[in-house]
Protein backbone atom coordinates (compact mmCIF):
# COMPACT_ATOMS: atom_id res chain seq x y z
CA UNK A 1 -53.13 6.23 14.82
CA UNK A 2 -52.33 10.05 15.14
CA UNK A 3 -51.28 11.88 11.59
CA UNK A 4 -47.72 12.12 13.10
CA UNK A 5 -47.77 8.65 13.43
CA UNK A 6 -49.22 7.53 10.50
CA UNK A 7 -46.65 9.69 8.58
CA UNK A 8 -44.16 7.85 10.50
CA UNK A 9 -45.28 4.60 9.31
CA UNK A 10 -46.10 5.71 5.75
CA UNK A 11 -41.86 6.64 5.81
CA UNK A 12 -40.82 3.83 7.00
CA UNK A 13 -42.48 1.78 4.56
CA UNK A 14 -41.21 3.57 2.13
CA UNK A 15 -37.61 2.98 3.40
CA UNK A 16 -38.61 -0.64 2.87
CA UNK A 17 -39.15 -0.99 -0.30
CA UNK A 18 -34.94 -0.32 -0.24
CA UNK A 19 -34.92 -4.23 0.95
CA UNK A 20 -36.64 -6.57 -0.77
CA UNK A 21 -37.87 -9.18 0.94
CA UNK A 22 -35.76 -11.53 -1.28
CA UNK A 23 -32.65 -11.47 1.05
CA UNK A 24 -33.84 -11.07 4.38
CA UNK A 25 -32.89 -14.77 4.84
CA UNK A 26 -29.44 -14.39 4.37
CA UNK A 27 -29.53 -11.66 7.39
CA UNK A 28 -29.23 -12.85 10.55
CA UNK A 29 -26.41 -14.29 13.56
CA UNK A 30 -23.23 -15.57 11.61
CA UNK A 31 -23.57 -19.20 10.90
CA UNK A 32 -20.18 -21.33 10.42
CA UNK A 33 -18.11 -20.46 8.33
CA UNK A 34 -15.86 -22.33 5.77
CA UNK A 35 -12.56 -21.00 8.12
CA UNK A 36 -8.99 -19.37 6.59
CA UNK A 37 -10.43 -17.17 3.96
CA UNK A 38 -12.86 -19.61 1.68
CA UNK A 39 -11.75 -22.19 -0.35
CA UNK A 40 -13.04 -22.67 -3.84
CA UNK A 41 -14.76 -26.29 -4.73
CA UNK A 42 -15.25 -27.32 -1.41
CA UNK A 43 -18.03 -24.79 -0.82
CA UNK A 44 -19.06 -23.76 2.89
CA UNK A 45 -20.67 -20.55 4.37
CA UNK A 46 -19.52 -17.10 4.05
CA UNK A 47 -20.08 -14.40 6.63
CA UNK A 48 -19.81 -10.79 5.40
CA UNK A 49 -19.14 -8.60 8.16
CA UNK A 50 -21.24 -5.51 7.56
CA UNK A 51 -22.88 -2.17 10.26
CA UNK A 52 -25.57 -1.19 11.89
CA UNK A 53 -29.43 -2.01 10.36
CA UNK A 54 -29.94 1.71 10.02
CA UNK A 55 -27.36 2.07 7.49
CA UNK A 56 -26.71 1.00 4.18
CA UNK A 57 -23.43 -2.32 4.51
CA UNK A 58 -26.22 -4.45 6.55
CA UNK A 59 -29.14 -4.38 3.53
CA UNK A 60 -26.55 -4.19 1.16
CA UNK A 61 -25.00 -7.49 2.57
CA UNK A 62 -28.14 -9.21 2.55
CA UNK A 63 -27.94 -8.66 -1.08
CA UNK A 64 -24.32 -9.46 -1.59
CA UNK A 65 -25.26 -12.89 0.26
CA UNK A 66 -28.20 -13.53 -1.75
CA UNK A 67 -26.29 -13.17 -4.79
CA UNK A 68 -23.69 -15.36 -3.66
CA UNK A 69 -26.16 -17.87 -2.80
CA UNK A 70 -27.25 -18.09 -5.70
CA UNK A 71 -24.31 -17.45 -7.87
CA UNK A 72 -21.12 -18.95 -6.70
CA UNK A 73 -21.92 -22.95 -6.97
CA UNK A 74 -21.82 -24.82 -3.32
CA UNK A 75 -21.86 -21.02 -1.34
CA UNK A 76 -24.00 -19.94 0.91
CA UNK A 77 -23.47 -16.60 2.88
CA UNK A 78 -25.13 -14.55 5.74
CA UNK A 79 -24.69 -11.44 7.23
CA UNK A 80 -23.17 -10.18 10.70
CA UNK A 81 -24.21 -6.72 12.01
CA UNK A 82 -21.63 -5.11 12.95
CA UNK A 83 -20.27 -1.53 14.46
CA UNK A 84 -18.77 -1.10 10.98
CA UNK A 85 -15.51 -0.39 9.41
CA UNK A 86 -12.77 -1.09 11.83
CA UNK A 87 -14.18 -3.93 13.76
CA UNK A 88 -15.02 -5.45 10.09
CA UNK A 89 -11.01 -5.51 9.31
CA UNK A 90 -10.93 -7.65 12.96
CA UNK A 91 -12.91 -9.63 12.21
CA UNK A 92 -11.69 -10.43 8.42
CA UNK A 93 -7.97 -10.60 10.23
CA UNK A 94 -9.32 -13.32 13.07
CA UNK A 95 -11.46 -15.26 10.14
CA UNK A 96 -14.35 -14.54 11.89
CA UNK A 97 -16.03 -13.17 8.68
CA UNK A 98 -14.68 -13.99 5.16
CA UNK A 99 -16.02 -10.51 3.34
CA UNK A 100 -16.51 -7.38 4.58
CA UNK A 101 -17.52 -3.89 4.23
CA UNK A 102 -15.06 -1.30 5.30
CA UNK A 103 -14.33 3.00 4.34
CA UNK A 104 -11.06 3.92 2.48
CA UNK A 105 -9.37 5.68 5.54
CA UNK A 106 -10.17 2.39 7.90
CA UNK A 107 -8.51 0.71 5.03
CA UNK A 108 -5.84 2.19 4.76
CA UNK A 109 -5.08 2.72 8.37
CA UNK A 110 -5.19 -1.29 8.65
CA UNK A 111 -3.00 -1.94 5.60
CA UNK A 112 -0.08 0.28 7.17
CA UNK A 113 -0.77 -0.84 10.61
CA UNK A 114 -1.90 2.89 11.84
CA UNK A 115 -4.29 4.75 13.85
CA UNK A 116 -7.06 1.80 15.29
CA UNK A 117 -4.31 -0.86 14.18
CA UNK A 118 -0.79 1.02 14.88
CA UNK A 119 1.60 -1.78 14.75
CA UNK A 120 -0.79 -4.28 13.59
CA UNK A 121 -1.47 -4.54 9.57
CA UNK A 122 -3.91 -6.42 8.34
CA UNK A 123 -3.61 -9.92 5.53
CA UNK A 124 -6.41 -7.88 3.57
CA UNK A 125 -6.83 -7.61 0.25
CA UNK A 126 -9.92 -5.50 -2.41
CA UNK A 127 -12.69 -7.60 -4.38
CA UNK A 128 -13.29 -3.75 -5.49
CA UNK A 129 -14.81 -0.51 -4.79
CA UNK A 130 -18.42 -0.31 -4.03
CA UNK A 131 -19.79 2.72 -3.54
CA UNK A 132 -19.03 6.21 -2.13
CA UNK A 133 -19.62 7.16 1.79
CA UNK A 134 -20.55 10.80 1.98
CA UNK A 135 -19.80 11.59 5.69
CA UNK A 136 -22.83 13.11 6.74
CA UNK A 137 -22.99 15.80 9.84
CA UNK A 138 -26.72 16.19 10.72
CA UNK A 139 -28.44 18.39 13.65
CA UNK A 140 -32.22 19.60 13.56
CA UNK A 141 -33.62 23.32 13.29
CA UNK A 142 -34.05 23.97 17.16
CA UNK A 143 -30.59 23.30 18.16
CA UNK A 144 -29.36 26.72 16.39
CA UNK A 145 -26.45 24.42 15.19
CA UNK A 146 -25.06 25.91 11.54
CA UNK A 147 -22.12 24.56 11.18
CA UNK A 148 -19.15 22.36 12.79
CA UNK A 149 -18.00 25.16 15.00
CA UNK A 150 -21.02 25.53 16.71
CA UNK A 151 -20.85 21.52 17.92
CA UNK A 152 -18.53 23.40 20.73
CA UNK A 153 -19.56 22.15 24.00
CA UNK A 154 -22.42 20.63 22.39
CA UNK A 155 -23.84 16.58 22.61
CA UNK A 156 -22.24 15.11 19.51
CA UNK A 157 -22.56 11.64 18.62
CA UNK A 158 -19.20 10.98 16.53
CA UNK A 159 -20.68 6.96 15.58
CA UNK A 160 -20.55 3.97 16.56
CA UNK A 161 -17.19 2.58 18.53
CA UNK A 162 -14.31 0.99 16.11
CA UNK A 163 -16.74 2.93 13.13
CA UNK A 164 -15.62 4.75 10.08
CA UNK A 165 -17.87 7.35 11.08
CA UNK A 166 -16.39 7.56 14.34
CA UNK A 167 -12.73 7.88 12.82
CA UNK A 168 -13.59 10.40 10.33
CA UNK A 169 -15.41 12.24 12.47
CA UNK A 170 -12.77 13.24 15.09
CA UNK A 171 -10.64 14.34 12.49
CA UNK A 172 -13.21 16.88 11.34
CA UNK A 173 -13.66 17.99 14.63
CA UNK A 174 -10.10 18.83 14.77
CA UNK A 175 -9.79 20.69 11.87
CA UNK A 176 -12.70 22.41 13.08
CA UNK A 177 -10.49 23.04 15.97
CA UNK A 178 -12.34 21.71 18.09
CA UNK A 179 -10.77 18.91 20.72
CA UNK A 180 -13.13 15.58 20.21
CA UNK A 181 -12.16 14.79 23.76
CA UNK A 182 -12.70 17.77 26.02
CA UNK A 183 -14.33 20.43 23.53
CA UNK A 184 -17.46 18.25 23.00
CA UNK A 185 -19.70 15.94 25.11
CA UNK A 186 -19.39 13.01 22.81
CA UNK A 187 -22.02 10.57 22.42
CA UNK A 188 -21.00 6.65 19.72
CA UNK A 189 -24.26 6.20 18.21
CA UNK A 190 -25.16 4.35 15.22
CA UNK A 191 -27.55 5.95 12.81
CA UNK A 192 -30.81 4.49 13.91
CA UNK A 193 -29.84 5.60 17.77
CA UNK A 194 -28.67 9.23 16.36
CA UNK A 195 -31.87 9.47 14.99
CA UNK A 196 -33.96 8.46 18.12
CA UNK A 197 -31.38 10.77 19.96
CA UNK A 198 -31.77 13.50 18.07
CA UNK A 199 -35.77 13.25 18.22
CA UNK A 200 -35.80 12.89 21.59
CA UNK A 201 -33.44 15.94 22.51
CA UNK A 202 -30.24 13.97 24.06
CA UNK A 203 -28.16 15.17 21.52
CA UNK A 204 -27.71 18.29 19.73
CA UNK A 205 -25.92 16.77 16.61
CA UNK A 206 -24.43 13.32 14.91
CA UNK A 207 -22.05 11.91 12.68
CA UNK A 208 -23.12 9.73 10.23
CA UNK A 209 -20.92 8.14 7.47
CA UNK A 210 -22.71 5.95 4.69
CA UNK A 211 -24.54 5.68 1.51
CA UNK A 212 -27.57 7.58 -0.22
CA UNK A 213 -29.89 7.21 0.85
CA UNK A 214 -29.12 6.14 4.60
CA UNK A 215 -32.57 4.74 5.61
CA UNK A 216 -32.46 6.66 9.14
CA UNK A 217 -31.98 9.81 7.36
CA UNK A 218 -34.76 9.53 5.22
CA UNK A 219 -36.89 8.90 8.06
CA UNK A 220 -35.73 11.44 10.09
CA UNK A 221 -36.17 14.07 7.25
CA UNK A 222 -39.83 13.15 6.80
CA UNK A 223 -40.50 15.06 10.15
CA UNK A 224 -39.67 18.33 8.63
CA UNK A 225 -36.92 19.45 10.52
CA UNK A 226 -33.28 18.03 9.67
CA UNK A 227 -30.49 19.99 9.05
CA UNK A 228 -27.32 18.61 7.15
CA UNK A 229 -24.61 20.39 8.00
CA UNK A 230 -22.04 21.72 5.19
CA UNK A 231 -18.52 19.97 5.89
CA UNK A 232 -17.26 20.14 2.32
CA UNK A 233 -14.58 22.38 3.73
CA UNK A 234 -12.71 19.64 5.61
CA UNK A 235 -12.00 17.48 3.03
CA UNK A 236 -8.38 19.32 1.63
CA UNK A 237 -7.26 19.37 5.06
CA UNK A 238 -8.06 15.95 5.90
CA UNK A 239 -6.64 14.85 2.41
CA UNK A 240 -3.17 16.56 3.26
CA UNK A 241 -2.91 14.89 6.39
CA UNK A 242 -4.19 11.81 6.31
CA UNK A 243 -4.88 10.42 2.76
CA UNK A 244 -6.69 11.18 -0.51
CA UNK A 245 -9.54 8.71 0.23
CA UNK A 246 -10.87 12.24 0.96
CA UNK A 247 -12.59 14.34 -1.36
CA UNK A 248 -15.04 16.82 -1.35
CA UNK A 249 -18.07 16.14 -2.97
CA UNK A 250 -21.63 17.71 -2.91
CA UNK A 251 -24.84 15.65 -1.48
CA UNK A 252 -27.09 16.11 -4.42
CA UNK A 253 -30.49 18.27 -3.83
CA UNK A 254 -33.68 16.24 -2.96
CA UNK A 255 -31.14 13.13 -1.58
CA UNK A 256 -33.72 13.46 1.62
CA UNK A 257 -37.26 15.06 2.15
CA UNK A 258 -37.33 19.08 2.18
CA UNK A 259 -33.44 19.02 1.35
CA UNK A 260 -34.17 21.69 -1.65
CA UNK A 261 -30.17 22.69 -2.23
CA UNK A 262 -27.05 20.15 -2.37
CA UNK A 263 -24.95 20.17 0.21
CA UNK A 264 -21.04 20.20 0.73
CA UNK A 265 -19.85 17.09 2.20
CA UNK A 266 -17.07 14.67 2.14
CA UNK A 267 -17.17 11.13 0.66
CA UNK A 268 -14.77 7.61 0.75
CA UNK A 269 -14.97 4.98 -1.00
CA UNK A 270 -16.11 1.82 0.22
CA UNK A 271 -14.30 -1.37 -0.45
CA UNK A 272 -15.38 -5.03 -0.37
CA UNK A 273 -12.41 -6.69 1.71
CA UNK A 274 -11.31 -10.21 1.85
CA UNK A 275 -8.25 -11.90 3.70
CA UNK A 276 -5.74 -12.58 1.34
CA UNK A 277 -6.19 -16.18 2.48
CA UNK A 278 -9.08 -16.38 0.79
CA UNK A 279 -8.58 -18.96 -2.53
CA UNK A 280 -8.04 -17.00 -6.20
CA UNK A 281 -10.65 -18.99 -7.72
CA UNK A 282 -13.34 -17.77 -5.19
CA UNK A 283 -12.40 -14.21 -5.11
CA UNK A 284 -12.46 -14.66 -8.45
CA UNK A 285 -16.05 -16.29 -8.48
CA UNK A 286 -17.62 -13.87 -5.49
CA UNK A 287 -16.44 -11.03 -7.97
CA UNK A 288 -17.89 -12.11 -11.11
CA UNK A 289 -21.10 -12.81 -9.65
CA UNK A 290 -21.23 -9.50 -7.66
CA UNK A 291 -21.03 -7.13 -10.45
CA UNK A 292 -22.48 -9.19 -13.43
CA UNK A 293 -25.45 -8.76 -11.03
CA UNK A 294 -25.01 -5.28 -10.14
CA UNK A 295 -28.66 -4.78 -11.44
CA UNK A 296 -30.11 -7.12 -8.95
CA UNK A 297 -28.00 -5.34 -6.53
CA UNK A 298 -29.42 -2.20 -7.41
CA UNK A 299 -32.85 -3.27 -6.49
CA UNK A 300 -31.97 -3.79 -2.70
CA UNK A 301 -30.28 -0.56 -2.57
CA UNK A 302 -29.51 1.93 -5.13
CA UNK A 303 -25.93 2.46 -3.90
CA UNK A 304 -25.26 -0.70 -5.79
CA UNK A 305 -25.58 1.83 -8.90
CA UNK A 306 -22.00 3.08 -8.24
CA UNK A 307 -20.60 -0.24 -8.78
CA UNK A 308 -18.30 0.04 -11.76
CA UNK A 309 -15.91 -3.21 -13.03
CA UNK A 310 -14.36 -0.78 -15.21
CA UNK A 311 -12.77 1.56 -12.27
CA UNK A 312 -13.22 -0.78 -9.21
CA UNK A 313 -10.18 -2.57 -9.25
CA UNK A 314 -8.11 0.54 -9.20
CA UNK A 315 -7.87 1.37 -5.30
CA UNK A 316 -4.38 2.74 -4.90
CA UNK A 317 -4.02 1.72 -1.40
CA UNK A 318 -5.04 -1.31 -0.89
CA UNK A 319 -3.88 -4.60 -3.26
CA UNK A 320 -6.78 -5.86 -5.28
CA UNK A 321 -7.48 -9.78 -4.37
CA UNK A 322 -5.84 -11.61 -7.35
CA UNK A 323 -9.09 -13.31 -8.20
CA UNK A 324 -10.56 -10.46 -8.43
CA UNK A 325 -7.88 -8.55 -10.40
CA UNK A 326 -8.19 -11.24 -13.09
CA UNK A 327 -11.87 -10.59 -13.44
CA UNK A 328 -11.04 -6.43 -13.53
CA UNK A 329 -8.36 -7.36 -16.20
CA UNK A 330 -10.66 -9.57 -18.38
CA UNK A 331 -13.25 -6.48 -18.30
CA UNK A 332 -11.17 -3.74 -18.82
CA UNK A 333 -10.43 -2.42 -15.34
């Protein structure tokens, strides 16, 4: 094994000591489900609807299920990889998952019935606010990219189809003024592909919206040469227009390898979702045992450290899940 190689390896391994071992069984194709949202006493499996392996929703999930499994009495759960935020809101509106892991703006959009689901709202409701996205524009040294501008006529992977990443990032593009559909050569990549693009020269820069650490990222960084871009400027504008899920916010110094300075971004929060279907008692349940484990959480992924039963019932645009509200009331939400 060359020393490129073996640094390779050495990162990865690293990255897995994000995801314990401990939930890997509740990863995996969706088993059956317990159908029309969950209902409590009657017990059944629960598929949370997740994203890509590269980010941070699919190890994060395993977690969540694990938890459940072993928390909410005659529940088991598993996860479903996914493209991510707006085909998780399908998927909770079909019953094809019963939780699921979905960005503020593709929230909100499906609540109102706009942009991906103009016309359509979706039965969803909050079991509380997770964590923060920071949307995350990355390129690497020898693509002379500095900033959004310069993705102009460029290979840009904007995410994954029916992402959040892929939403958010056309609207930056267009307040970069830059058209998404003819000023660009646009690439939908998750993170892990963006990554393999990137190294192998097919694209000049990506999109990437998710938690800190994302596990491509760090692996990607470890070769010495990524470059996160600085797109702290967008957020205002994308605030006015489309919704104050959007706020600017810095990713801190020494998030990834050789990242010495922080670095202007913008970050969403991300929302555990549930049909409204779902039974009171088992929102209720799923929630306690979520964040009065929030340390075991932690361990899979250290995201989990934002959760907060204090604030995370307060998402002004989306209706917390009564069960869930009653836990965020008895705790002082």
């Amino acid at each position: 094994m060359n020393i490129t190689a073996r640094r390779r390896m050495q990162r990865l391994c690293a990255a897995a000591v994000l995801v314990p071992a401990v939930f890997l069984s509740a990863c995996g194709s969706p088993a059956p489900s317990s159908g029309g949202g969950g209902t409590a006493g009657q017990g059944g499996m629960l598929s949370i609807a997740t994203g890509g392996t590269g980010g941070v929703y699919y190890p994060l999930g395993g977690g969540f299920a694990t938890v459940i499994r072993d928390k909410v009495k005659g529940y088991d759960a598993t996860v479903q990889e996914t493209n991510a935020s707006v085909d998780n809101m399908l998927l909770i509106e079909n019953g094809s998952a019963q939780l699921a892991f979905s960005v503020g703006d593709v929230v909100s959009d499906a609540v109102k019935g706009e942009g991906k689901f103009a016309g359509k709202p979706q039965e969803v409701c909050s079991l509380g606010n997770i964590y923060n996205n920071f949307m995350q524009a990355v390129t690497v040294n020898d693509k002379g990219i500095q900033n959004v501008k310069d993705m102009a006529g460029k290979v840009i992977s904007v995410g994954a189809p029916s992402s959040a990443t892929e939403v958010a990032a056309l609207r930056i593009l267009e307040a970069a003024g830059i058209d998404p559909k003819s000023g660009i050569q646009r690439r939908q990549l998750g993170a892990a592909e963006t990554v393999a693009a990137l190294r192998d020269g097919t694209i000049d820069a990506g999109f990437w919206s998710g938690g800190l650490p994302t596990g491509a990222l760090i692996d990607l960084a470890g070769d010495g040469d990524m470059k996160l871009l600085s797109i702290g400027e967008y957020a205002k504008p994308l605030a006015e227009k489309y919704g104050a899920y959007y706020v600017g916010q810095d990713i801190p110094a020494n998030t990834y390898e050789g990242q010495n300075e922080a670095v202007p971004a913008i970050a969403s929060p991300n929302i555990l979702v549930a049909s409204k279907k779902m039974d009171k008692k088992l929102q209720q349940d799923i929630t306690t045992a979520l964040f009065d484990n929030k340390e075991a959480l932690i361990k899979v992924h250290p995201a989990a450290g934002e959760m907060d039963k204090a604030t995370a019932g307060k998402v002004p645009f989306v209706e917390a899940c009564p069960g869930s509200k009653a836990y965020f009331d008895k705790s002082g939400s």
